[in-house]
Protein backbone atom coordinates (compact mmCIF):
# COMPACT_ATOMS: atom_id res chain seq x y z
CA UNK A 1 0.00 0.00 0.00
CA UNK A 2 1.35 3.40 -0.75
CA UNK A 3 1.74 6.05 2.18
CA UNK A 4 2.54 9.03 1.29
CA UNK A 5 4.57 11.80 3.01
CA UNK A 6 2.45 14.35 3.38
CA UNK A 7 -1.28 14.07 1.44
CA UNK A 8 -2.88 17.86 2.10
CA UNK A 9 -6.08 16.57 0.14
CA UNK A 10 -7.04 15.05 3.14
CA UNK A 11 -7.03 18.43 4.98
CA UNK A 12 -8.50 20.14 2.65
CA UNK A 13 -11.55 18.34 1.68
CA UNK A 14 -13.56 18.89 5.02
CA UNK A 15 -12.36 22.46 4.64
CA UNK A 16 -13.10 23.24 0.92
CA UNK A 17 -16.54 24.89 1.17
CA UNK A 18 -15.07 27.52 4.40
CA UNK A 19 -11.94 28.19 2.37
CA UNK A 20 -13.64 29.15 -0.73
CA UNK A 21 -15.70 31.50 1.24
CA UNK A 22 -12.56 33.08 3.29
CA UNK A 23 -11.19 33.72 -0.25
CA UNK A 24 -14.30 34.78 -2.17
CA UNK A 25 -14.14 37.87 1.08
CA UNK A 26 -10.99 38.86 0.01
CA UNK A 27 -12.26 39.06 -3.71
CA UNK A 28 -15.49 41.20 -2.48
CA UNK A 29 -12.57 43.49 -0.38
CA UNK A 30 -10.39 43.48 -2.65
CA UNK A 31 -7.48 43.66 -0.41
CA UNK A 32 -4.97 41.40 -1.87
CA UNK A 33 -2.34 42.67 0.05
CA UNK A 34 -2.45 43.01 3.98
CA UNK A 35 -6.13 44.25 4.51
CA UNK A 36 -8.65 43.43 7.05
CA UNK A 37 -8.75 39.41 6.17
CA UNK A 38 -5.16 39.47 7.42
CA UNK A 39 -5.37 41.84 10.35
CA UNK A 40 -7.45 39.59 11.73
CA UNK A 41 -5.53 36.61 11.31
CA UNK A 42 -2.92 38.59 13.05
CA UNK A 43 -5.14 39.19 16.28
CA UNK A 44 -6.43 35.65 15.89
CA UNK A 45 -3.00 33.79 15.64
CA UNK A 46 -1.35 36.37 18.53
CA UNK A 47 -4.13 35.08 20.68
CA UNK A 48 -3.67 31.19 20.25
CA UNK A 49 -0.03 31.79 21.09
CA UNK A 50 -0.61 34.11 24.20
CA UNK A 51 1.69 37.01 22.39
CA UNK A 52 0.85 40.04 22.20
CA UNK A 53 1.22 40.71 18.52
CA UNK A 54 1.68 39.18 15.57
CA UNK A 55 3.18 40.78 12.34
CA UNK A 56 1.99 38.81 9.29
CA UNK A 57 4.64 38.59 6.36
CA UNK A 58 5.35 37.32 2.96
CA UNK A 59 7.42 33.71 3.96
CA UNK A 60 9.22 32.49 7.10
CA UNK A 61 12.31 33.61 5.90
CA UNK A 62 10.81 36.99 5.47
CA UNK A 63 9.84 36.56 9.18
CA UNK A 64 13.67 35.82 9.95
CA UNK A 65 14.79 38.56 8.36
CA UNK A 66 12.36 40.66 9.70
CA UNK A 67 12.69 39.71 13.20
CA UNK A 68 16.69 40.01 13.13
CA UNK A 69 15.98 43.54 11.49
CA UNK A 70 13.66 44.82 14.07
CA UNK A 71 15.70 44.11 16.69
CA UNK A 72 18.71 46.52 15.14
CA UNK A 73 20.81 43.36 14.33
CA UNK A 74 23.44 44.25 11.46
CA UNK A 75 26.69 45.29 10.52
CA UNK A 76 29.03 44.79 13.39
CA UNK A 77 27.43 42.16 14.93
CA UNK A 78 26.97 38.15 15.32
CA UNK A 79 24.28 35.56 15.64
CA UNK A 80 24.58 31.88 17.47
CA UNK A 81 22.55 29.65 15.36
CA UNK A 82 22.61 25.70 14.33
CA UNK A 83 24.23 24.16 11.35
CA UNK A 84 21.35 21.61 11.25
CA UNK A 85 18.83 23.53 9.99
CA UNK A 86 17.11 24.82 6.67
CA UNK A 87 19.51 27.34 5.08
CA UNK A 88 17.25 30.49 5.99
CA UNK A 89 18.58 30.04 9.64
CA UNK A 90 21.83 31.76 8.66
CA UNK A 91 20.80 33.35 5.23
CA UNK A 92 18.75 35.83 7.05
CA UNK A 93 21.36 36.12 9.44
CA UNK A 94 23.70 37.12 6.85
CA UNK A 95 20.91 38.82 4.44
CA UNK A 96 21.10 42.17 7.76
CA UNK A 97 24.70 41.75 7.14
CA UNK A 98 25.38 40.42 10.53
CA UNK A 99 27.79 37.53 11.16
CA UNK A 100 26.95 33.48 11.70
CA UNK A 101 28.65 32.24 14.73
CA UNK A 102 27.59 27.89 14.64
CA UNK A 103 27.23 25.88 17.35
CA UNK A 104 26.80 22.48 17.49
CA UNK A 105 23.61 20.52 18.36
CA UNK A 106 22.15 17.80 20.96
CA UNK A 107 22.04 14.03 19.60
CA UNK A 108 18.99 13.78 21.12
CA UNK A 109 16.77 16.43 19.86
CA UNK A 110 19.36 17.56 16.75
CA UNK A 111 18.39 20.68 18.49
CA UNK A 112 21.14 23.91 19.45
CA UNK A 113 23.21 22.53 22.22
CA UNK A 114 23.40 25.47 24.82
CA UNK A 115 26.62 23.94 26.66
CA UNK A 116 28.04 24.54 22.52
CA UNK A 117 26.53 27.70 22.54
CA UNK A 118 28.39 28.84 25.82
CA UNK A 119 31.47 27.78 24.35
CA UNK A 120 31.24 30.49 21.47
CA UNK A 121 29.95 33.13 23.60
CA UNK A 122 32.95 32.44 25.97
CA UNK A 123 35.32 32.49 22.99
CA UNK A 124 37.28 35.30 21.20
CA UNK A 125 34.30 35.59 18.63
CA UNK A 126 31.57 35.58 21.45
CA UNK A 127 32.34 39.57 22.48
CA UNK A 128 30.77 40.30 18.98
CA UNK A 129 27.68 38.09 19.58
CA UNK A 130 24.31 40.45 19.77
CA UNK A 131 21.89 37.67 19.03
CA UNK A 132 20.97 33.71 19.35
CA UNK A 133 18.47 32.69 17.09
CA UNK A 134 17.81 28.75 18.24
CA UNK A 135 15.38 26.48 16.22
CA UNK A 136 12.86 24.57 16.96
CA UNK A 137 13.39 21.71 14.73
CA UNK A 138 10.99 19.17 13.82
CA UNK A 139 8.24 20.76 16.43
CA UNK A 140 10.17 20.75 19.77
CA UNK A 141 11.19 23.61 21.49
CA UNK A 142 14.99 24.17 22.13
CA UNK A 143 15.33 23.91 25.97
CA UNK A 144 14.81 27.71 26.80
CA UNK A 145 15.58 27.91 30.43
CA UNK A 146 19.20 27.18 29.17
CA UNK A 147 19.13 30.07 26.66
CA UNK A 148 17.17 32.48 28.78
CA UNK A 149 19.97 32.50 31.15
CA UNK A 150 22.70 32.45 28.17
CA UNK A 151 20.52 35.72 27.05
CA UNK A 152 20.30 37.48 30.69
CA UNK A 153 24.17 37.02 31.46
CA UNK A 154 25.54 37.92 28.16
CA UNK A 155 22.92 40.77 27.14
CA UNK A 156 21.62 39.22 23.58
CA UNK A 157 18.65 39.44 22.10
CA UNK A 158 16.94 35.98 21.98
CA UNK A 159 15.15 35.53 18.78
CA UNK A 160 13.28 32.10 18.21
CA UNK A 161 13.27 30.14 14.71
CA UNK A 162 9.72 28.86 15.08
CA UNK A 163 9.21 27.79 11.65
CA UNK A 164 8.41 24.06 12.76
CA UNK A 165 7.22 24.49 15.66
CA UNK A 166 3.51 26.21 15.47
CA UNK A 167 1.68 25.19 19.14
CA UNK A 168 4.68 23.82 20.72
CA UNK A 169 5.52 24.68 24.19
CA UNK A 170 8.25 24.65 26.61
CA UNK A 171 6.90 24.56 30.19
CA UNK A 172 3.43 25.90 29.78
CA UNK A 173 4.70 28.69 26.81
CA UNK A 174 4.07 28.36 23.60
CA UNK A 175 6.83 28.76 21.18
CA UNK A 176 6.13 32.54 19.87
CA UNK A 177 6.55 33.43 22.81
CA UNK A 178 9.51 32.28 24.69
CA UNK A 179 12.10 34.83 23.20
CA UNK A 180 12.33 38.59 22.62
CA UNK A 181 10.76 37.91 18.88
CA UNK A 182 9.93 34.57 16.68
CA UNK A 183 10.14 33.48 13.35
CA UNK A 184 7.12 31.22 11.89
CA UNK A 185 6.73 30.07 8.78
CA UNK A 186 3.30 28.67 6.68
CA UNK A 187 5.00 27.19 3.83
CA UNK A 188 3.09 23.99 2.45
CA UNK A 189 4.20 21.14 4.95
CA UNK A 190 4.13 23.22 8.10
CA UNK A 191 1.69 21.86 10.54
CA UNK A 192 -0.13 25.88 9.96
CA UNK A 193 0.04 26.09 6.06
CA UNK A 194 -0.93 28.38 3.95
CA UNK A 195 -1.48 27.85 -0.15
CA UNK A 196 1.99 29.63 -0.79
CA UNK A 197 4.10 31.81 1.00
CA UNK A 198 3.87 33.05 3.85
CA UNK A 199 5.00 33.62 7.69
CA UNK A 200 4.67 35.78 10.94
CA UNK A 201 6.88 37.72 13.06
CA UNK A 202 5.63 37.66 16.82
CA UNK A 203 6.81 39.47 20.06
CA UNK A 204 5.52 40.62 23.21
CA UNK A 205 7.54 44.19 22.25
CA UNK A 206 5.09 47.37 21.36
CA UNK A 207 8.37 48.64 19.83
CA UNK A 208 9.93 45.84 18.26
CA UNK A 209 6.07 44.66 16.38
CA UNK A 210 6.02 48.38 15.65
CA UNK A 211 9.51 47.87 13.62
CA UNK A 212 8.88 44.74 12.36
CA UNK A 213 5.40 46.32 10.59
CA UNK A 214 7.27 49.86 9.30
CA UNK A 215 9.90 47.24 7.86
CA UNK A 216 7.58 44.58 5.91
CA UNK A 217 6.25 47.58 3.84
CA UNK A 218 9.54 49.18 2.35
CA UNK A 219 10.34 51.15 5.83
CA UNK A 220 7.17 53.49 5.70
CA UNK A 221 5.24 54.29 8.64
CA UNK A 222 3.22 56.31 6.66
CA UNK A 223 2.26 55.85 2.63
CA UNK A 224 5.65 57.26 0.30
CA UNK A 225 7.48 58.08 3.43
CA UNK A 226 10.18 56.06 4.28
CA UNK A 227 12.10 55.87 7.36
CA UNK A 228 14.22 52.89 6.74
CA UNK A 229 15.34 50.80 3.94
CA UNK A 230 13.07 47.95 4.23
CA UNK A 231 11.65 45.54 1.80
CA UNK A 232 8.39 44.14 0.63
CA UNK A 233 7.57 41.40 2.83
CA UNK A 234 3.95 42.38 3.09
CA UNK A 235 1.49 38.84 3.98
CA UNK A 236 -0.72 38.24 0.21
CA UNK A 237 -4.64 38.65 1.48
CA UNK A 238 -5.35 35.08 0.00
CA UNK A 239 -2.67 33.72 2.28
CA UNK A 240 -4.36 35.23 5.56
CA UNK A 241 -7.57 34.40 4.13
CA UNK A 242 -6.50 30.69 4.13
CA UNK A 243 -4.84 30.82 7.00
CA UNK A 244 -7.68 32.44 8.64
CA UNK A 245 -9.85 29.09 8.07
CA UNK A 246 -6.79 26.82 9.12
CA UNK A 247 -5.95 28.96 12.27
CA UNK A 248 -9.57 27.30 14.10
CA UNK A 249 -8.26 23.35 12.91
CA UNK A 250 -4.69 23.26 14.27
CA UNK A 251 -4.70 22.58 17.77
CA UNK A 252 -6.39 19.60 16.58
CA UNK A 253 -4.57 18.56 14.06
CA UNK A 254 -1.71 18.83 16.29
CA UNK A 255 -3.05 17.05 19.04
CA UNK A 256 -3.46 14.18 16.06
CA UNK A 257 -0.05 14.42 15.40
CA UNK A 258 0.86 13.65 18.68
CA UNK A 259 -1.61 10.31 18.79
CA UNK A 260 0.30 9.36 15.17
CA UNK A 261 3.77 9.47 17.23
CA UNK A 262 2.61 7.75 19.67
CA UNK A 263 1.49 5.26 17.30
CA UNK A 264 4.69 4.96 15.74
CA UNK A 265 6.81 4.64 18.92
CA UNK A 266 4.63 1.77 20.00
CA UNK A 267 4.71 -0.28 16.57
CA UNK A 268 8.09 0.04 16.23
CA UNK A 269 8.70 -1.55 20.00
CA UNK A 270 6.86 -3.85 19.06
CA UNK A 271 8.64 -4.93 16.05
CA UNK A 272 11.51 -5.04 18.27
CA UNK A 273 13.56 -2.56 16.58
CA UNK A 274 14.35 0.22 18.81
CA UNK A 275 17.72 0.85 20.25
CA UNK A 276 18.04 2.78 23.36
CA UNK A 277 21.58 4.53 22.99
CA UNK A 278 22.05 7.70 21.27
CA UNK A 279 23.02 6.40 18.01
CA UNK A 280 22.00 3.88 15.97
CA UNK A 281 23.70 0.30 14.89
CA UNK A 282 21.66 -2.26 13.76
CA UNK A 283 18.08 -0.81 14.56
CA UNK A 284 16.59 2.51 14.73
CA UNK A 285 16.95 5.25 17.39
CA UNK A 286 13.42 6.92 17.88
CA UNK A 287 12.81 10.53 18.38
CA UNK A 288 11.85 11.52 21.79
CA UNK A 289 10.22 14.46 23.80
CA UNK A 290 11.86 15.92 26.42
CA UNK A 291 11.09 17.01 29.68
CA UNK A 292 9.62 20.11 29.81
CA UNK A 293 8.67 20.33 26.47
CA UNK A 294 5.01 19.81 24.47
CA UNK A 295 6.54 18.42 20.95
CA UNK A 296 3.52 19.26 17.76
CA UNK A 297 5.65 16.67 15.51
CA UNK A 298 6.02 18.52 12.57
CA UNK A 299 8.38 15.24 11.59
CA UNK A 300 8.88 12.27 13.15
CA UNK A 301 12.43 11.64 12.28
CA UNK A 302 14.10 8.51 13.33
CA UNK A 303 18.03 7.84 13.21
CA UNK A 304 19.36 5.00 11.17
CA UNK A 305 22.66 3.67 10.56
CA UNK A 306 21.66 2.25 7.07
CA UNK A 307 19.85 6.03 5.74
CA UNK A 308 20.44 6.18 1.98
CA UNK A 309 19.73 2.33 1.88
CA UNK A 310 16.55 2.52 3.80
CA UNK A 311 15.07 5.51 1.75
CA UNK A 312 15.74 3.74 -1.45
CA UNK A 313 14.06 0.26 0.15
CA UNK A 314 11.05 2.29 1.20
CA UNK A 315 11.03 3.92 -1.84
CA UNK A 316 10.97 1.18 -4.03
CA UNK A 317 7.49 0.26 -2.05
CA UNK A 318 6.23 4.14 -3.00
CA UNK A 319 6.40 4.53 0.69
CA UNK A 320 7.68 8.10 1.35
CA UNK A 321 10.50 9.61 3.46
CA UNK A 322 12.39 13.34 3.35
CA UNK A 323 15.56 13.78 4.58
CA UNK A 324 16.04 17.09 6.84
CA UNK A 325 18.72 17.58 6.31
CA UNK A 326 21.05 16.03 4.14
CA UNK A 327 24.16 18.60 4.24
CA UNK A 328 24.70 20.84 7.69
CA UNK A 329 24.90 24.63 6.58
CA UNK A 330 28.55 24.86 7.70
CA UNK A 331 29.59 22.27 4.83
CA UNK A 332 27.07 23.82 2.13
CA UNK A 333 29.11 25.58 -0.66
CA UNK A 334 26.74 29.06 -0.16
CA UNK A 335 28.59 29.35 2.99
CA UNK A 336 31.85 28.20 2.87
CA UNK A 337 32.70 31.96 3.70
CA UNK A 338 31.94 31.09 7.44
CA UNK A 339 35.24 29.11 7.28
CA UNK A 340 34.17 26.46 9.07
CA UNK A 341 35.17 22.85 7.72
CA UNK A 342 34.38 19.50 7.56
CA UNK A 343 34.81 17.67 11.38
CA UNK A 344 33.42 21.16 12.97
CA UNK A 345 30.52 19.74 14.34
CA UNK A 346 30.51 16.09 14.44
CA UNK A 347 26.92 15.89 16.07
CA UNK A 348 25.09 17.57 13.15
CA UNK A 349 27.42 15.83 10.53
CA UNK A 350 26.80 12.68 12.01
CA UNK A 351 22.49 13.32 11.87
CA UNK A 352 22.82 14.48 9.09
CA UNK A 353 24.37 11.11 7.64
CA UNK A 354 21.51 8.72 9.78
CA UNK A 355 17.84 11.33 10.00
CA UNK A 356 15.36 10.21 7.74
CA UNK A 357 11.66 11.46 8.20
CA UNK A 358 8.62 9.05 8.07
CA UNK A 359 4.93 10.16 6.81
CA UNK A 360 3.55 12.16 9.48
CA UNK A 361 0.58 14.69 9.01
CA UNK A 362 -2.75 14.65 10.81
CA UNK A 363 -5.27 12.33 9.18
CA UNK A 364 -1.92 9.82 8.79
CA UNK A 365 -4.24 6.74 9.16
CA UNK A 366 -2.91 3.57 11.40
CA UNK A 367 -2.88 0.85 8.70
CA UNK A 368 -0.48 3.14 6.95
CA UNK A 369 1.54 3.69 10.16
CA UNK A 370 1.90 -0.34 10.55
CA UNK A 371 2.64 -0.42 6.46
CA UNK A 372 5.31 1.73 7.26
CA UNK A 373 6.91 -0.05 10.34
CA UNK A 374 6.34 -3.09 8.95
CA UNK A 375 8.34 -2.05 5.98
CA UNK A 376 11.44 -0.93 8.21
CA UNK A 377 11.52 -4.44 9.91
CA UNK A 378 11.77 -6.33 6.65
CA UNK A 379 14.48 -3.96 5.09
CA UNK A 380 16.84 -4.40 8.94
CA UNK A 381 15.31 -8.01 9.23
């Protein structure tokens, strides 16, 4: 039986009848850009996260950029950020013209390791470091009591890569709101999609939401007066309209999510093919959710000394699987200029040589889970 990665038809057949109407508003308005349809998304989506505002924008690495921009981050300065990440985590970082400091990450979560991230702030490069912009990868939250205090004793602004990580919490607060700002994006796969582009900058700052808005629309505060060289990064009214409808749906479809992991952790113990230890060898090592944290599984992303083989076994059986991510940013050829080399940071080299992401989305149905599991035993059987 084929299982697909990610089928969206299935979400958006119950849904076709209220999105039609969202967009046919946004027609009758004709506000195709910004416009009450997303101004209210804004409210709406600030709200579910317990921020106080959200600043809708054109993609999440708008939002990145935006975020790093409103907080005055630029020349001069640097960022901590991962190397296991999509390559917006340090494009926008070097997109203000700021520099990327890397750190390496935790085998367990593949997310920022603070203990690495202490290292570089207590280095000769940390005196220049203004920022840390951790990510949440795969829908868990980094573990922000660690970086709070990083943030409080060294004086940086702590800006969250949320893009994965829509209703996650750490502790009791969603991600959104944990740092100073927060980058989400609504790109197709997310777990909050829209049909496109599009992302959010959010922050409990009057002054830094008030930037971040000026800066989305070319620096203006008012119409043909401009402030600041900004850009265009304005949220498409279809987009909020969209995302509008999907906004009410999420927290179950997350709450699904978590019922499909669950699913998955317990088929493949009882195959008999999870390992315990931090690595793989002959089995698989399963993801996990840490203390503290509420994980939304925007992947479920298991660790497997056989990878390339795997994918190509599963594959074969028109089973699908993604690999985030195949190359860490420190060895991509965009950024060789960050002169950082092969052997840098053997935890994100070494997940990036074993991750491999299985089908997980919200109406992921449990014959297809066992399909899947049942595939994995034969290939390691």
């Amino acid at each position: 039986m084929p299982v697909p990665m990610l089928d969206l038809k299935r979400q958006y057949e119950p849904l076709h009848q209220e999105l039609l109407a969202a967009i046919e508003q946004v027609l009758k308005e004709q506000q195709f850009t910004l416009g009450s349809v997303v101004a209210a998304f804004e409210r709406d989506a600030a709200a579910q996260l317990g921020v106080a505002h959200g600043v809708g924008c054109a993609s999440g690495t708008d939002a990145l950029w935006l975020a790093l921009a409103a907080a005055e981050i630029g020349p001069g300065a640097a960022v901590v950020t991962t190397p296991f990440s999509f390559f917006a985590s340090v494009s926008s970082i070097l997109r203000v013209g700021a520099k990327a400091l890397l750190a390496d990450i935790d085998p367990v979560t593949f997310n920022l390791d603070a203990v690495a991230v202490e290292r570089v702030l207590d280095s000769e490069a940390g005196a220049e470091v203004k920022a840390m912009l951790p990510v949440h990868l795969y829908g868990q939250c980094c573990p922000w009591d660690s970086f709070a205090r990083l943030g409080r004793e060294h004086g940086l602004t702590l800006i969250e890569d949320a893009a994965q990580a829509w209703g996650a919490e750490w502790k009791g607060v969603k991600a959104g709101g944990l740092g100073d700002l927060a980058a989400f994006s609504f790109y197709a796969t997310k777990n909050l999609s829209a049909a496109g582009e599009a992302g959010m900058v959010t922050t409990n700052s009057d002054a830094l939401s008030e930037r971040a808005t000026m800066l989305r629309s070319h620096g203006m505060r008012r119409r043909y007066y401009h402030d600041e060289i900004g850009w265009n990064a304005r949220m498409d009214g279809f987009q909020g309209a969209v995302l509008g409808v999907k906004l009410k749906y999420v927290e179950g479809w997350n709450d699904a999510r978590r019922v499909a992991a669950a699913r998955y952790h317990d088929l493949f113990a009882k195959a008999g093919l999870v390992e315990s230890g931090l690595y793989p060898t002959n089995g698989v090592v399963l993801p996990r959710e840490v203390e503290g944290a509420k994980h939304i599984w925007h992947q479920y992303v298991i660790r497997t000394s056989k990878r390339d083989a795997l994918r190509e076994f599963l594959a074969a059986r028109q089973i699908g699987s993604e690999i985030y991510y195949p190359v860490p940013l420190h060895m991509q050829q965009a950024l060789k200029g960050l002169g950082y080399s092969e052997g840098d940071f053997p935890e994100a080299e070494r997940a990036a040589r074993e991750v491999l992401a299985l089908p997980m989305f919200a109406e992921l149905r449990a014959d297809e889970q066992e399909t899947v599991v049942a595939a994995i035993a034969e290939f390691l059987s």
